[in-house]
N, C-alpha and C. Protein backbone atom coordinates (compact mmCIF):
# COMPACT_ATOMS: atom_id res chain seq x y z
N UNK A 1 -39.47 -42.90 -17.71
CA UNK A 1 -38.89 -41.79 -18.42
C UNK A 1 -39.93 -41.18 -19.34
N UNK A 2 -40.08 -39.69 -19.47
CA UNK A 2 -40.53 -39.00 -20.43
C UNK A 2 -40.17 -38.50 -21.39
N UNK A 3 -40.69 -38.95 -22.75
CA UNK A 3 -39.73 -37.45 -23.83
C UNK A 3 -41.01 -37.01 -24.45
N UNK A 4 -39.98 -35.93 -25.02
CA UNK A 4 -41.04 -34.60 -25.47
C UNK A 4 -40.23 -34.34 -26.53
N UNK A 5 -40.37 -33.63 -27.72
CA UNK A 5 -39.65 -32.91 -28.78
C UNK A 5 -40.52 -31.64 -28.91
N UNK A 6 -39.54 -30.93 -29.11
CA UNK A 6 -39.90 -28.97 -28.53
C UNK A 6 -39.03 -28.79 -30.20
N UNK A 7 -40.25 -28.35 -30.73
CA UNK A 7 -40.17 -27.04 -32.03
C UNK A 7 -39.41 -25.39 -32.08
N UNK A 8 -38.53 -25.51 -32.24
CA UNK A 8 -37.96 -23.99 -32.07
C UNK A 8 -37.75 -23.19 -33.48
N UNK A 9 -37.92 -21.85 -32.82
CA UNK A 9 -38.66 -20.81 -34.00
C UNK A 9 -37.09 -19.68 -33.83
N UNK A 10 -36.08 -19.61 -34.21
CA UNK A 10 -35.05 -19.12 -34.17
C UNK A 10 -34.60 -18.47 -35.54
N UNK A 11 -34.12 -17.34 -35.30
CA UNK A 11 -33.38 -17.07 -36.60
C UNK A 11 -32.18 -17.46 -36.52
N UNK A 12 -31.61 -17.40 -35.38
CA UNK A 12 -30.09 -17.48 -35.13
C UNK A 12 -29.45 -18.75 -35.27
N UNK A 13 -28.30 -18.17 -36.00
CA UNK A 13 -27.58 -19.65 -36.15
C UNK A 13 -26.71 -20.31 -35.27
N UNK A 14 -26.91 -21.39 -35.32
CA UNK A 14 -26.32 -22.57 -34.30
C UNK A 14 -27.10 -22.70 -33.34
N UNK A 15 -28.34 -22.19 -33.10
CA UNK A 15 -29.49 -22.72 -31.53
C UNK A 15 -29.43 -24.00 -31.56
N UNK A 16 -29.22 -24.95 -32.75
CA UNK A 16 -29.20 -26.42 -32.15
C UNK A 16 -28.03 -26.64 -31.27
N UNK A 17 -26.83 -26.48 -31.36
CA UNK A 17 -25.70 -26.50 -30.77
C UNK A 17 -26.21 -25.30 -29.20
N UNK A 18 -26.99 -24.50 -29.14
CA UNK A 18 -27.08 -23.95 -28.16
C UNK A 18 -27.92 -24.14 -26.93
N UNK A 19 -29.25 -25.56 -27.90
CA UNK A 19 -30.17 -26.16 -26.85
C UNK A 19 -29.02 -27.66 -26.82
N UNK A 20 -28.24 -28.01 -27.31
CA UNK A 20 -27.58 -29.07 -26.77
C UNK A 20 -26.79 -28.74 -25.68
N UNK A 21 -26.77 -27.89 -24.80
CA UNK A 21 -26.08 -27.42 -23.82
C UNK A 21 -27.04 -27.48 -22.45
N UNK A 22 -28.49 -27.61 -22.71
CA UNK A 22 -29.06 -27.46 -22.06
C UNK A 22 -29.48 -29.11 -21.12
N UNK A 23 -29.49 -29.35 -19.96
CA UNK A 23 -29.36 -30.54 -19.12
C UNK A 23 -30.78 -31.11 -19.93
N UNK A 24 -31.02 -32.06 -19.82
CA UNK A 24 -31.71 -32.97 -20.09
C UNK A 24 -31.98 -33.32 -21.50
N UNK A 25 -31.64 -32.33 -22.60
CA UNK A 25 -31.44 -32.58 -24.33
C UNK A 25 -30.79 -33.33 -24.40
N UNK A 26 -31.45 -34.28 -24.95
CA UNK A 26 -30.47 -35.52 -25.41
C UNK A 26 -29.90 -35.68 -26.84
N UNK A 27 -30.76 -34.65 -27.63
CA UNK A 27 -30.16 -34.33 -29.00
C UNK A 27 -30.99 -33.30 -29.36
N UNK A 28 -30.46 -32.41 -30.69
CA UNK A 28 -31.00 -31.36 -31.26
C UNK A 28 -30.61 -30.97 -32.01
N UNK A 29 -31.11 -30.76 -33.43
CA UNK A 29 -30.23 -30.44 -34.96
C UNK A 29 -31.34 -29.46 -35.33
N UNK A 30 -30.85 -28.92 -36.27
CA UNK A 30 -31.28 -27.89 -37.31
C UNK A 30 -32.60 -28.44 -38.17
N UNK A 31 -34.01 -27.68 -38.58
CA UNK A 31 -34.26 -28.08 -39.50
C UNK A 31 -34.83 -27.22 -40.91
N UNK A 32 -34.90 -27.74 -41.43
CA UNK A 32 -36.18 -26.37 -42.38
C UNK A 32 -37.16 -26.73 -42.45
N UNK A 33 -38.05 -25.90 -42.69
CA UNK A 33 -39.73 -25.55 -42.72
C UNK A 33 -40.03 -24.14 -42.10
N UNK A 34 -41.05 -24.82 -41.58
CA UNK A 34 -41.49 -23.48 -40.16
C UNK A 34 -41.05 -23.18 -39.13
N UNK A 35 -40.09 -24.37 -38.57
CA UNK A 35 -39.31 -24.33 -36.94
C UNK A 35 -37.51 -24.42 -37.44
N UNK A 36 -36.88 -23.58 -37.05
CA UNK A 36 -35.30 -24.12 -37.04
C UNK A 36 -34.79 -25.24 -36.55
N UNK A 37 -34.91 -25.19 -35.35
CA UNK A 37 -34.52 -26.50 -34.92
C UNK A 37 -35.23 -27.41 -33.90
N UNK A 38 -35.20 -28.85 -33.38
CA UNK A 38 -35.83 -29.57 -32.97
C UNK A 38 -34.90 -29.70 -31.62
N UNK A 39 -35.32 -29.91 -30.51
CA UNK A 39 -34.80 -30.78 -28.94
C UNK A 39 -35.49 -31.68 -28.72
N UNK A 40 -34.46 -32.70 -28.72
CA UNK A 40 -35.39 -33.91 -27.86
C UNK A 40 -35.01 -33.95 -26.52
N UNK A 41 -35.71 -34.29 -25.79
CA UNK A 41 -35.96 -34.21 -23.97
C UNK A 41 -36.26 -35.28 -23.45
N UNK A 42 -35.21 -35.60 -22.48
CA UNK A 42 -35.68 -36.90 -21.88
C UNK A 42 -35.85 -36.49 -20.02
N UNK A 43 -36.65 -36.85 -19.27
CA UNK A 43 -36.90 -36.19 -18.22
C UNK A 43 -37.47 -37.52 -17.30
N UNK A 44 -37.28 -37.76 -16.58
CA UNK A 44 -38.27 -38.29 -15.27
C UNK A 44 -39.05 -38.18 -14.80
N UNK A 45 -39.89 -36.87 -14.86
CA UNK A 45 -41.02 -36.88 -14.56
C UNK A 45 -41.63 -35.69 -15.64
N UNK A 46 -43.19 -36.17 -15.94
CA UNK A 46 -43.72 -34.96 -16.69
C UNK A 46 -43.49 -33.59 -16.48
N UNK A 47 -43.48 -32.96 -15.11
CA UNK A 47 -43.57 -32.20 -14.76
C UNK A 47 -42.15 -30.94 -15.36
N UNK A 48 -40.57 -31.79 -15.30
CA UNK A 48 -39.94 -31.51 -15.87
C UNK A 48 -39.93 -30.68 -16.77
N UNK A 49 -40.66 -31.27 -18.01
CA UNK A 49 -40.44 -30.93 -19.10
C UNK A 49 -41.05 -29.22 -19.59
N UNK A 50 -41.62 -28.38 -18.58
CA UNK A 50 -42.30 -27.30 -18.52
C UNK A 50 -40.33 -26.42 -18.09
N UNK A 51 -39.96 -27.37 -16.84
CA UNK A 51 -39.05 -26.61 -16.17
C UNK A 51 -37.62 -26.30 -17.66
N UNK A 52 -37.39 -27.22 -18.76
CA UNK A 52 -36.62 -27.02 -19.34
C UNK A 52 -37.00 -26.37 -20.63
N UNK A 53 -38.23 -26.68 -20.72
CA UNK A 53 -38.99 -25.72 -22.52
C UNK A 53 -38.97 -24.32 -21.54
N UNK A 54 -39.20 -23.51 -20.74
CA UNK A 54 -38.56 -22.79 -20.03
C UNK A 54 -37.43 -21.75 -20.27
N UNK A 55 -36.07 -22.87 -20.19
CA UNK A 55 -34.52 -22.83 -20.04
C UNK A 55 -34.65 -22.06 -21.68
N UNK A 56 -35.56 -22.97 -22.45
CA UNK A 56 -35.23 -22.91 -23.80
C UNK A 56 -35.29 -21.55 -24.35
N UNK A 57 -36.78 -21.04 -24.04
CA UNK A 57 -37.62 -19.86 -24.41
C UNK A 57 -36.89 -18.70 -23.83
N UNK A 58 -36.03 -19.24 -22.82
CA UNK A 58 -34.92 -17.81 -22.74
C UNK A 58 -33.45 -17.45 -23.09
N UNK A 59 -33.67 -18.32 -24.32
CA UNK A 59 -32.61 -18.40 -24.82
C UNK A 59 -32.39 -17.07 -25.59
N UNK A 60 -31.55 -16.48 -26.05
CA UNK A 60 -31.59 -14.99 -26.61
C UNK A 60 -32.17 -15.70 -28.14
N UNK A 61 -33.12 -14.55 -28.85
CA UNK A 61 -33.47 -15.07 -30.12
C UNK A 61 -34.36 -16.24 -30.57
N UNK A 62 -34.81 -17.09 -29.26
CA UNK A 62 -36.10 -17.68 -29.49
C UNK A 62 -37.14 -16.99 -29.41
N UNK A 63 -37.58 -17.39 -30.58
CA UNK A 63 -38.82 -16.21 -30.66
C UNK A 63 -40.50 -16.95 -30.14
N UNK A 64 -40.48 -18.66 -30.63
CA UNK A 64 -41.67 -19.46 -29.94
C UNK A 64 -40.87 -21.31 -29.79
N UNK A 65 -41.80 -21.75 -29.40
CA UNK A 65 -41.65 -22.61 -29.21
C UNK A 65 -42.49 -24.02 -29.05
N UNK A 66 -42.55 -25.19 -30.00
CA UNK A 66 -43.72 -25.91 -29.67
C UNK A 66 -43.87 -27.20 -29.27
N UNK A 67 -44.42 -27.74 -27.93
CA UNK A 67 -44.03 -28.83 -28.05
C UNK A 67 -45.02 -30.12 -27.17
N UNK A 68 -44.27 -31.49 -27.98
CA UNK A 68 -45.04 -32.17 -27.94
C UNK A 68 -44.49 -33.48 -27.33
N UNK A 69 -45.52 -33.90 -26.61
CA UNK A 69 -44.88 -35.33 -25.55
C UNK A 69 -45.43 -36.11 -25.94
N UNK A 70 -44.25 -37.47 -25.93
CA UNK A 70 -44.41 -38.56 -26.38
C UNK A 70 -45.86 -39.18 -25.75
N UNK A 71 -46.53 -39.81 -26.50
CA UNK A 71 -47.70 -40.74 -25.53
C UNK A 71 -47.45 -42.45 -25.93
N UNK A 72 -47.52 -42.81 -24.22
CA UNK A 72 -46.95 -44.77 -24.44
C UNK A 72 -48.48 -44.98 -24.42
């Protein structure tokens, strides 16, 4: 298994509740700083994880997105 946590740059409210809809998020909450909210991603193969940061970035109102995979 792979995970990744993807940085999201949103103004809009509730995108955590809106990437928890998305297949393979296994969780995602709100945060403050520089990114709104966080997805964590769990996937099977690396390759995956391009196909759902993706799903994400077309979400209405994502504006970027950043992200970073776990290393074992």
């Amino acid at each position: 298994m792979v995970r990744a946590i993807v940085l999201v740059k949103s103004p809009k409210k509730l995108i955590a509740a809106r990437l928890r809809k998305i297949s393979c998020v296994s969780d995602s909450f709100p945060t403050s700083g520089q990114f709104d909210a966080v997805a964590i991603i769990e996937v099977d193969e690396l390759g995956e994880i391009r196909e759902i940061t993706n799903q994400i970035q077309k979400i209405s109102g994502v504006e970027r997105t950043e992200t970073m995979v776990e290393v074992q």
